[in-house]
C-alpha atoms as a PDB file:
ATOM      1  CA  UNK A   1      76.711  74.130  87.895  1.00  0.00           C
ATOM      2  CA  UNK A   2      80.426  73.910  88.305  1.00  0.00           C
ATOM      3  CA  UNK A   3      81.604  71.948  91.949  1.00  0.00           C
ATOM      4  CA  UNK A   4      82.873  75.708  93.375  1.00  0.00           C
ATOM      5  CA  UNK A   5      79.681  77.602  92.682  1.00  0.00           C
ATOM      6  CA  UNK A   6      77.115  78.573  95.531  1.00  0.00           C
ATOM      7  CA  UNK A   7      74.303  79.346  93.372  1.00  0.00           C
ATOM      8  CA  UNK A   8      73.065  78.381  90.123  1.00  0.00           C
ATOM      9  CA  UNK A   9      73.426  81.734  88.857  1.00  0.00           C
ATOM     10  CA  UNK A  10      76.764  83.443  87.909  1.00  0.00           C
ATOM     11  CA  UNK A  11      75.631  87.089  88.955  1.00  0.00           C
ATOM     12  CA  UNK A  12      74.988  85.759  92.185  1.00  0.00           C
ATOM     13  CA  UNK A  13      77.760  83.435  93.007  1.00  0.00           C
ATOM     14  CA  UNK A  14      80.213  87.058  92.043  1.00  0.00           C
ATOM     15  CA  UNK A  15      78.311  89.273  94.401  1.00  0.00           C
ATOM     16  CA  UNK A  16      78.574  86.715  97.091  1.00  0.00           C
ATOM     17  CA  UNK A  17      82.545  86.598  96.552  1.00  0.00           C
ATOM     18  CA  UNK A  18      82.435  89.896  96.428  1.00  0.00           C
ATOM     19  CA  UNK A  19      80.568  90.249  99.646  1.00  0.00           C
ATOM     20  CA  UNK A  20      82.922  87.426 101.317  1.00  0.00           C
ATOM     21  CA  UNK A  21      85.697  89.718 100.101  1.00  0.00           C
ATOM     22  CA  UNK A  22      84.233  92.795 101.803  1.00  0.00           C
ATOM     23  CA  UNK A  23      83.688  90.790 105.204  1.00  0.00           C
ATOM     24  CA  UNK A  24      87.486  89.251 104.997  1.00  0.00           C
ATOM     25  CA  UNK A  25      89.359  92.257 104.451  1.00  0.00           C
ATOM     26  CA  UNK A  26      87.322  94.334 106.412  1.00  0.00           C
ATOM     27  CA  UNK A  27      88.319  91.753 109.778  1.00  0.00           C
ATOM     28  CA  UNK A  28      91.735  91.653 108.619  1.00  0.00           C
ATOM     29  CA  UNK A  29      91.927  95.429 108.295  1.00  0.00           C
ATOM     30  CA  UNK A  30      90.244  95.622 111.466  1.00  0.00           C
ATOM     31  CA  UNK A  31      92.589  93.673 113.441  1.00  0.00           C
ATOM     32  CA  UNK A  32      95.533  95.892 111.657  1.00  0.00           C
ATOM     33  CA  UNK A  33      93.147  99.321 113.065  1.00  0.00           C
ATOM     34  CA  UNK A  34      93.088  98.136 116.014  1.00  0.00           C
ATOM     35  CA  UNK A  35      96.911  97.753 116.392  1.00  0.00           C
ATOM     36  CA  UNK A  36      97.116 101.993 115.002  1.00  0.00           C
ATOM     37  CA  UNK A  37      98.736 100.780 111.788  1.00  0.00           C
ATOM     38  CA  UNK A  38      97.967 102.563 108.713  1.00  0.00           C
ATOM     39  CA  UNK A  39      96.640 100.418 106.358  1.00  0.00           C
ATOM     40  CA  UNK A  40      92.926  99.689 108.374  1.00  0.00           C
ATOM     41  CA  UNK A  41      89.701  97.949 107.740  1.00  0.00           C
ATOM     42  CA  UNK A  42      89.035 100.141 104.775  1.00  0.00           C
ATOM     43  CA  UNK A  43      92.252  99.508 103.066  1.00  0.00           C
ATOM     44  CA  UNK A  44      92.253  95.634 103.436  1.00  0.00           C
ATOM     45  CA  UNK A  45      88.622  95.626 102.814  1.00  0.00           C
ATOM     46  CA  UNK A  46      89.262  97.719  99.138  1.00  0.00           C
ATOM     47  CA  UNK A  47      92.256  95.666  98.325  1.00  0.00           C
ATOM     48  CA  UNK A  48      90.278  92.362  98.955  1.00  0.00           C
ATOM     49  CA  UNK A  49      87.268  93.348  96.751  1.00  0.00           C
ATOM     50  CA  UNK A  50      89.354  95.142  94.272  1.00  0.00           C
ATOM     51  CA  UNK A  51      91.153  91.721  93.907  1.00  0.00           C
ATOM     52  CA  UNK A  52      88.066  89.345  93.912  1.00  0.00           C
ATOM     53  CA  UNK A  53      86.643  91.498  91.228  1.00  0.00           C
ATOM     54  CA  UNK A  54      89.564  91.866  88.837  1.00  0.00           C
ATOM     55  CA  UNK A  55      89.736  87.911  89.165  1.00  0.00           C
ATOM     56  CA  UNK A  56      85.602  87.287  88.602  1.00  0.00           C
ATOM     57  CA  UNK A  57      86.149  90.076  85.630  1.00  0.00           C
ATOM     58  CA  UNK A  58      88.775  88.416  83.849  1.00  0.00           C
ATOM     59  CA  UNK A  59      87.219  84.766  84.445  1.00  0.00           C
ATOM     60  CA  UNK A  60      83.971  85.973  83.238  1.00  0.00           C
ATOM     61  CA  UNK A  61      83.604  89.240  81.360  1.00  0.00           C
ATOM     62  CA  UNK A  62      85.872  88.603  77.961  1.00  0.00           C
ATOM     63  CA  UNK A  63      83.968  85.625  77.229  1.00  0.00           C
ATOM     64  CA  UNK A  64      86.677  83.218  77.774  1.00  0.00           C
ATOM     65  CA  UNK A  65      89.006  85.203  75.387  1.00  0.00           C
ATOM     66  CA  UNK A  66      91.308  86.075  78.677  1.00  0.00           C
ATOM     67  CA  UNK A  67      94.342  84.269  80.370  1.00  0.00           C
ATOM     68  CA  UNK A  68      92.872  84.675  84.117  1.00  0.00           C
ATOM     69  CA  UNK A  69      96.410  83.952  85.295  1.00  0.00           C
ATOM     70  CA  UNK A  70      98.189  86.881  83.427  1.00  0.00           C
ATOM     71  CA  UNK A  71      95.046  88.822  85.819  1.00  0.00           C
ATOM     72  CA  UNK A  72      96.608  87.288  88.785  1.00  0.00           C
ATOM     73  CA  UNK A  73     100.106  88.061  88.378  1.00  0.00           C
ATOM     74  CA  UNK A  74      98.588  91.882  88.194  1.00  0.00           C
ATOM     75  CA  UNK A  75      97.456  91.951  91.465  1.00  0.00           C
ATOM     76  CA  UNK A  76     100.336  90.172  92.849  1.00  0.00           C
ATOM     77  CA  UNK A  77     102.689  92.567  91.158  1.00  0.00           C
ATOM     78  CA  UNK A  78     100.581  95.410  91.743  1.00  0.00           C
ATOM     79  CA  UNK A  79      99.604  94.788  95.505  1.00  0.00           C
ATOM     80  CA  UNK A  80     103.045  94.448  96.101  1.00  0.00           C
ATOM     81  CA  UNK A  81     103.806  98.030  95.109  1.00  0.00           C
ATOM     82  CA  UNK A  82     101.429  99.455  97.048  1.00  0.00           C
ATOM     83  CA  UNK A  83     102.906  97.230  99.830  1.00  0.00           C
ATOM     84  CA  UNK A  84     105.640  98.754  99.550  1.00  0.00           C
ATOM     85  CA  UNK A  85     104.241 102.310 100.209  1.00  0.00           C
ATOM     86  CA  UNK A  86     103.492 100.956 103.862  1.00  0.00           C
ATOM     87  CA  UNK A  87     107.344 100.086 104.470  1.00  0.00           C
ATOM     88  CA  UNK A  88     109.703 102.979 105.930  1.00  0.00           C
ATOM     89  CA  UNK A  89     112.655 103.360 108.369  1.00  0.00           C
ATOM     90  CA  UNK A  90     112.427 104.760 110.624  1.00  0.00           C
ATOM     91  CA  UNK A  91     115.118 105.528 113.607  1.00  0.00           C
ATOM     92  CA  UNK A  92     117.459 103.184 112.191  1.00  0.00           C
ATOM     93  CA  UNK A  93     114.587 100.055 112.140  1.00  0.00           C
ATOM     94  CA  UNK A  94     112.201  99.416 109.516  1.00  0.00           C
ATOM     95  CA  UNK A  95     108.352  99.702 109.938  1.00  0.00           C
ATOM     96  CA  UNK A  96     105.249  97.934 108.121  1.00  0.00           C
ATOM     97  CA  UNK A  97     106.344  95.017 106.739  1.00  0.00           C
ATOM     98  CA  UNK A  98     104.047  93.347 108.873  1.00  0.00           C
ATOM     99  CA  UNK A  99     100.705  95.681 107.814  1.00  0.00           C
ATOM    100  CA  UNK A 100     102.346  95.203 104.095  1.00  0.00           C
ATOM    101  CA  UNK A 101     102.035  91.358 104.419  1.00  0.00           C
ATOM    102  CA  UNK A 102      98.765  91.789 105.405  1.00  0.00           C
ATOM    103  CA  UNK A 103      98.156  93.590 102.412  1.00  0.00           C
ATOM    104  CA  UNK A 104      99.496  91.226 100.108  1.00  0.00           C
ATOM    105  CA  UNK A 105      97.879  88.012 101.483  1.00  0.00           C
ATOM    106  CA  UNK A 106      94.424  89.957 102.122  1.00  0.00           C
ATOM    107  CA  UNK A 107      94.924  90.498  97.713  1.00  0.00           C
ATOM    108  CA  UNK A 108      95.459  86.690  97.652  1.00  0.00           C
ATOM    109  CA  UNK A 109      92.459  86.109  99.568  1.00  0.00           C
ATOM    110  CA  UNK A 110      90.467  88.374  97.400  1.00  0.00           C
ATOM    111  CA  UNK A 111      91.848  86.442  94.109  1.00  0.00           C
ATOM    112  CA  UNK A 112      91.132  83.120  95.520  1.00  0.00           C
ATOM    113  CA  UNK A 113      88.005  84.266  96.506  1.00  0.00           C
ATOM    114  CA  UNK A 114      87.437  85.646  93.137  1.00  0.00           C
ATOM    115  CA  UNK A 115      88.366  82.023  91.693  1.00  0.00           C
ATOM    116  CA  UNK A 116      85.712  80.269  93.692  1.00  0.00           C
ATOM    117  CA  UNK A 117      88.719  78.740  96.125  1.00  0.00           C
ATOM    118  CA  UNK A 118      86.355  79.653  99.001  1.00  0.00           C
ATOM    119  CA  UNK A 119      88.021  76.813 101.855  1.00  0.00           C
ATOM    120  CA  UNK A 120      91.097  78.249 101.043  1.00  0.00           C
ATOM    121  CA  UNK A 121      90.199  81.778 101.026  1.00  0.00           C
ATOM    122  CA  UNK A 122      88.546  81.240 103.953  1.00  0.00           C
ATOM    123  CA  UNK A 123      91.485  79.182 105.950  1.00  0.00           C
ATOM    124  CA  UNK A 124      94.077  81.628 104.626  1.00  0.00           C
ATOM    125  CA  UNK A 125      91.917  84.356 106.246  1.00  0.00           C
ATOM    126  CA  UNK A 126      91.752  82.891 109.175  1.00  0.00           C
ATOM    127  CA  UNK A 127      95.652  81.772 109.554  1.00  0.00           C
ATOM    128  CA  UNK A 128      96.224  85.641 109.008  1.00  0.00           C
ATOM    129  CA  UNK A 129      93.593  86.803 111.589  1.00  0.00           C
ATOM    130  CA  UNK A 130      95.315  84.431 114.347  1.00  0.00           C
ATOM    131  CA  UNK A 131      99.172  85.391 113.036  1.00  0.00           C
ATOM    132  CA  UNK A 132      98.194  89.122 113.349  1.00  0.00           C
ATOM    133  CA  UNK A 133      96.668  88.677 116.528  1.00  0.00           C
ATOM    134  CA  UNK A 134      97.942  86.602 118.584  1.00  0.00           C
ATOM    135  CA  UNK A 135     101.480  85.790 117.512  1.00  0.00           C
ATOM    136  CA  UNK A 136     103.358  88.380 119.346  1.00  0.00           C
ATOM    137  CA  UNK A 137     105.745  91.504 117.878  1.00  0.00           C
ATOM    138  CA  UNK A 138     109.358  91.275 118.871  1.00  0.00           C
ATOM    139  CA  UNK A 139     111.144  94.529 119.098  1.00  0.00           C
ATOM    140  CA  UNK A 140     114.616  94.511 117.628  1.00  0.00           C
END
């Protein structure tokens, strides 16, 4: 059993990433509903999972024939585009940078969850939850 695993079985140790994954992105999506943004709980909580699982896929379904990294670089790339789709000006500011921030590091928590990296998962999730939260929005 390899120092990052919870269980002694693979199958389990991915469903309970993915199931972390669900919970984080769902709280950070939350947080991001709660503020009428529109990326909510159900956003965050796909883009988490959908991370997590193309990481545990490419670490363990090609039977070590895969470069996990190039996987990661995806999602980075990827998550970043649809990012993007939450940005737009509007009345001569921009909008949703913060919501597409949240995006992006909700992905990294879903690949480092995904990778096993659960105290860091787990701290980034929380440093998110607080910045969302509690560090306050300044209007240009």
């Amino acid at each position: 059993m390899e120092p990052w695993q919870l269980t002694p079985w693979d199958e389990l140790d991915m469903v309970i990433r993915l199931l972390m994954a669900a919970i984080i992105g769902g709280i950070i999506g939350y947080e991001r509903e709660t503020e009428r943004k529109p990326a909510g709980a159900r956003t965050h909580l796909i883009v988490c999972i959908g991370a997590t699982l193309f990481t545990v896929a490419s670490i363990y379904g090609f039977g070590g024939l895969s470069d996990p990294s190039r996987i990661a670089s995806g999602i980075v790339v990827g998550v970043g585009f649809l990012g993007a789709g939450m940005i737009i000006r509007e009345r001569g500011t921009i909008i949703g940078l913060t919501t597409a921030a949240s995006i992006w590091a909700t992905a990294a928590i879903g690949l480092a969850l995904g990778a096993g990296l659960y105290p860091i998962a787990w701290t980034t999730a929380v440093i998110v939850f607080v910045a969302l939260r509690f560090i306050p929005h300044h209007h240009s």
